[in-house]
Protein backbone atom coordinates (compact mmCIF):
# COMPACT_ATOMS: atom_id res chain seq x y z
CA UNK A 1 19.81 -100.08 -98.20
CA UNK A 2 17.87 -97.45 -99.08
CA UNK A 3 16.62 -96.86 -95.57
CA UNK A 4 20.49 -96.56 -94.92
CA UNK A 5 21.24 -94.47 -97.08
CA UNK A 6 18.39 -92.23 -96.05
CA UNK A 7 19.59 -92.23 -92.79
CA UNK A 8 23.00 -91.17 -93.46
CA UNK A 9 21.72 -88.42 -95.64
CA UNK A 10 19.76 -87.43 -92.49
CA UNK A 11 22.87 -87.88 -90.17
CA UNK A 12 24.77 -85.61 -92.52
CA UNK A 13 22.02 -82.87 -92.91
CA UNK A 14 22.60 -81.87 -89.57
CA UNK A 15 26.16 -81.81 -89.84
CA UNK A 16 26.37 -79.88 -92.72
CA UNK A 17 23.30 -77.53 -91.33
CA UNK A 18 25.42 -77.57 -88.12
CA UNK A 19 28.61 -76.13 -90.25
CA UNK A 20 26.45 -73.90 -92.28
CA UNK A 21 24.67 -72.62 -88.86
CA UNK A 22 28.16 -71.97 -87.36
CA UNK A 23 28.98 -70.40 -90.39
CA UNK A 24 25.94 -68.08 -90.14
CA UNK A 25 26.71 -67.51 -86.77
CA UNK A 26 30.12 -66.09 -87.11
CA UNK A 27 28.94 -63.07 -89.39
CA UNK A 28 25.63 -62.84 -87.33
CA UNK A 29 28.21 -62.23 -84.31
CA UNK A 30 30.33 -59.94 -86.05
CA UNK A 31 27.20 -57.67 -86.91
CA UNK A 32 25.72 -57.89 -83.40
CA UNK A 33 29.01 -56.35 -82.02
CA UNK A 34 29.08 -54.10 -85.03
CA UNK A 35 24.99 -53.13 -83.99
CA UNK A 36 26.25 -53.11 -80.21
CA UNK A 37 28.95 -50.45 -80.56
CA UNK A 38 26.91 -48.31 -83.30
CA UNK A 39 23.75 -48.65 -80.55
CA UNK A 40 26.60 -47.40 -78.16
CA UNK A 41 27.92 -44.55 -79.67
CA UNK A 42 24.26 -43.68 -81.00
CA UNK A 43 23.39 -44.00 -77.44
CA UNK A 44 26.56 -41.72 -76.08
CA UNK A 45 25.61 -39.30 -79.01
CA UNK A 46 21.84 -38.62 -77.62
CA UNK A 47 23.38 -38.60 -74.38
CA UNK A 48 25.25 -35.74 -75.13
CA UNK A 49 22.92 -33.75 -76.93
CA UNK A 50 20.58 -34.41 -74.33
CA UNK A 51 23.00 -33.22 -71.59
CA UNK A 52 24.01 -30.06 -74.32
CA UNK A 53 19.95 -29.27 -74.53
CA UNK A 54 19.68 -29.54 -70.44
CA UNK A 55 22.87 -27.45 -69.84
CA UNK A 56 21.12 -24.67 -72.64
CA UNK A 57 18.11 -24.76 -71.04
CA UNK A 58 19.58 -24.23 -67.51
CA UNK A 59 21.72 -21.38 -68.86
CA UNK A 60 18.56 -19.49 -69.71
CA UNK A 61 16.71 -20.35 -66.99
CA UNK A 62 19.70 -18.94 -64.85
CA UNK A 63 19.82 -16.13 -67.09
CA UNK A 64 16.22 -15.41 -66.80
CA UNK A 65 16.49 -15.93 -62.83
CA UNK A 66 19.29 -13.32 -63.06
CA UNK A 67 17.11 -10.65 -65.46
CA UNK A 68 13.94 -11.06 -62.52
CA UNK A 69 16.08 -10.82 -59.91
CA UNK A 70 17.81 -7.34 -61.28
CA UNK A 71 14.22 -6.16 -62.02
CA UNK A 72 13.01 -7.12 -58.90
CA UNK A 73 15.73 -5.46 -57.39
CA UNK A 74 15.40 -2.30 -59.35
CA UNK A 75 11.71 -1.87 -58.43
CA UNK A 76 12.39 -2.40 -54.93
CA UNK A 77 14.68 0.56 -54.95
CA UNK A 78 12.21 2.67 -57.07
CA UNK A 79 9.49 2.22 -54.78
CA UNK A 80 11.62 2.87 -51.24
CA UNK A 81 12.59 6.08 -53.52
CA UNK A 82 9.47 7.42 -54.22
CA UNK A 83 7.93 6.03 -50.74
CA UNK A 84 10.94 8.57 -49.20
CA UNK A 85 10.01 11.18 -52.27
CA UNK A 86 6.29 10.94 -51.22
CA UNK A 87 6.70 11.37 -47.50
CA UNK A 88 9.28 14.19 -48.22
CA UNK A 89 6.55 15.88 -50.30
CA UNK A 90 4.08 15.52 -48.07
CA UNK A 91 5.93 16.85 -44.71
CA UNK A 92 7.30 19.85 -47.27
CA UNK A 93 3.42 20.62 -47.76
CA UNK A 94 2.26 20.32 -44.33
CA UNK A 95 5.15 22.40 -42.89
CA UNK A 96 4.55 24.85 -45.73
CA UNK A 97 0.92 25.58 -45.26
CA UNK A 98 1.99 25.82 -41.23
CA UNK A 99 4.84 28.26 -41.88
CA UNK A 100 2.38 31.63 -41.97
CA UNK A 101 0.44 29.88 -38.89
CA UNK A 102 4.40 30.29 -37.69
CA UNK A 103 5.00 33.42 -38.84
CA UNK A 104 1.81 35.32 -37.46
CA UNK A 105 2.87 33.79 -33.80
CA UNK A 106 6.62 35.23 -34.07
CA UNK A 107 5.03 38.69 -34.88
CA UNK A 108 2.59 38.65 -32.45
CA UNK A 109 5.55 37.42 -30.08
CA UNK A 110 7.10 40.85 -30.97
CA UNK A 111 3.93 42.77 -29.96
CA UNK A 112 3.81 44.82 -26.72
CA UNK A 113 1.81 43.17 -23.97
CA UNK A 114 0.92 44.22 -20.30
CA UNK A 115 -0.17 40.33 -18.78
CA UNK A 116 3.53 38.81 -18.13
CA UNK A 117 1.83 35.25 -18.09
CA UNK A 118 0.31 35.52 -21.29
CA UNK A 119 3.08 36.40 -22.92
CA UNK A 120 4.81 33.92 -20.98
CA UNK A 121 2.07 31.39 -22.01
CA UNK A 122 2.39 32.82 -25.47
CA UNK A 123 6.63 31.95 -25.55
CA UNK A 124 6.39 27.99 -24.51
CA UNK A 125 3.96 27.98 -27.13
CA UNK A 126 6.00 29.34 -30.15
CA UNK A 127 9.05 27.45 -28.43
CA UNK A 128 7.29 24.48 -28.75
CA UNK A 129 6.55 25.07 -32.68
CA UNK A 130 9.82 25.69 -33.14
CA UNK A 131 10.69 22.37 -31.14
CA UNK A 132 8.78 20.72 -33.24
CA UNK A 133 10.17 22.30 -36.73
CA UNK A 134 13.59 21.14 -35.39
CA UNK A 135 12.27 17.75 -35.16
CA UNK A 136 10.88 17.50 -38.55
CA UNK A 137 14.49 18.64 -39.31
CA UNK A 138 13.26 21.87 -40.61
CA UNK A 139 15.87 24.82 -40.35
CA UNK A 140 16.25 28.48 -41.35
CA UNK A 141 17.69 29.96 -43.94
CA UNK A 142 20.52 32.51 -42.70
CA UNK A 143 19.67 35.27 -44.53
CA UNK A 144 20.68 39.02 -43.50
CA UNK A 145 24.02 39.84 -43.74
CA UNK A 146 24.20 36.48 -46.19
CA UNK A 147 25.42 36.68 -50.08
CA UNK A 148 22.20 37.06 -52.02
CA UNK A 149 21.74 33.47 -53.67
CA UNK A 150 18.58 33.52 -55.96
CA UNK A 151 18.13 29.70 -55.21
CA UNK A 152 17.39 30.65 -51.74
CA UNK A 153 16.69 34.05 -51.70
CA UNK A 154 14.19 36.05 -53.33
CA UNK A 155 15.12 39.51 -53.87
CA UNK A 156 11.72 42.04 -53.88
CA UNK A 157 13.83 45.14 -53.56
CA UNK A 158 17.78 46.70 -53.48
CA UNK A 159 18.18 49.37 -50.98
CA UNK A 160 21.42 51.77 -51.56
CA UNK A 161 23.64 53.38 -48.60
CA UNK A 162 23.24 50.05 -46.34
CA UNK A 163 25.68 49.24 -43.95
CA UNK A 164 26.15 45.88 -45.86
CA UNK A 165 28.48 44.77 -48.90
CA UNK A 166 27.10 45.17 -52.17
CA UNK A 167 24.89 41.72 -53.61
CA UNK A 168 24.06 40.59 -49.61
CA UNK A 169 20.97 40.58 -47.98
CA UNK A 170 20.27 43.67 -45.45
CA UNK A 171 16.60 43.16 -44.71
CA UNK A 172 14.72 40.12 -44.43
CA UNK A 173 11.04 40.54 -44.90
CA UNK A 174 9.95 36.95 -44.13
CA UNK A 175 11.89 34.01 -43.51
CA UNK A 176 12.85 30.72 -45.38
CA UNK A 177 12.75 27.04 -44.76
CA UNK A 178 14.48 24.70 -45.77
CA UNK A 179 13.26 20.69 -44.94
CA UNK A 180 16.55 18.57 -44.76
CA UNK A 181 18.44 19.42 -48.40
CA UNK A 182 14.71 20.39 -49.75
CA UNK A 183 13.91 24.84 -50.08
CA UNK A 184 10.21 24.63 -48.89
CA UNK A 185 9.93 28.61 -49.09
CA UNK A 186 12.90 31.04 -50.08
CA UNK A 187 13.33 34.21 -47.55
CA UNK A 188 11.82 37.06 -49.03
CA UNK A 189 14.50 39.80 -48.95
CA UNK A 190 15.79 43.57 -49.59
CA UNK A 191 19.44 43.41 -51.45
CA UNK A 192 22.14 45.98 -50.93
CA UNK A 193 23.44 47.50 -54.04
């Protein structure tokens, strides 16, 4: 009897573990659903600061992109400048040490001379450094008969009883260049008072 009794005491242990295993179960369940939606919004929380950290760090990367590309720009435009500024400069002080070269030739054009083909010779010449003055875009300054302007002009003397208006030039002593909107050498010049 004993043995029967033992085995209903082991037929009812597993019932009752059964019960107390469902019973277990029920709040295990409830707390894995809890732990599943607290993973998911602990999940959807690092996704978001992860997409938050991305979408920071891609607004300063576009904001550094923009900051190189405006200084890159900039010192593209700086260095076409001065690479016009330097070639300026440098035609201003070739045509300016060839401007008495220029000036010697036009008085020696005004010279008398007896040989027609020389001085013939002599004209294409000086034509053709004038030519090439035009080319380099090189022009005169107007001067007699002109207001005096000191920014192209520079006065040595003032004559009195002229046949010109009073502050213009009435004598130019040597001429003046200018190289596009660049003076290379005022025109040296008498003023009428």
């Amino acid at each position: 009897m004993d043995d029967i009794k033992e085995m209903t005491d082991e037929t009812a242990l597993p019932e009752e573990t059964a019960e107390e295993t469902a019973a277990d179960e029920a709040p295990a369940e409830e707390s894995a659903e809890t732990s599943d939606e607290d993973d998911a919004v602990s999940e959807y929380n690092d996704t978001a600061s992860e997409y938050a950290a991305l979408e920071e760090a891609l607004s300063e990367a576009n904001d550094k992109y923009l900051r190189l590309f405006a200084e890159y720009d900039n010192y593209r435009k700086r260095t076409a400048k001065e690479k016009t500024e330097t070639y300026m400069n440098a035609s201003a002080k070739c045509i300016e040490d060839l401007l008495p070269v220029i000036d010697s030739f036009g008085r020696s054009m005004e010279s008398e001379c007896t040989d027609e083909n020389f001085k013939n010779g002599m004209q294409m010449i000086f034509n053709q450094l004038t030519d090439f003055l035009t080319k380099m875009n090189v022009r005169e300054i107007e001067a007699l008969g002109a207001e005096f302007d000191p920014n192209f002009h520079n006065a040595i003397q003032q004559l009195d009883g002229t046949d010109y208006a009073s502050n213009h030039v009435c004598m130019v002593y040597q001429k003046g260049y200018m190289l596009g909107d660049k003076l290379i050498r005022p025109a040296m010049v008498a003023v009428a008072l």
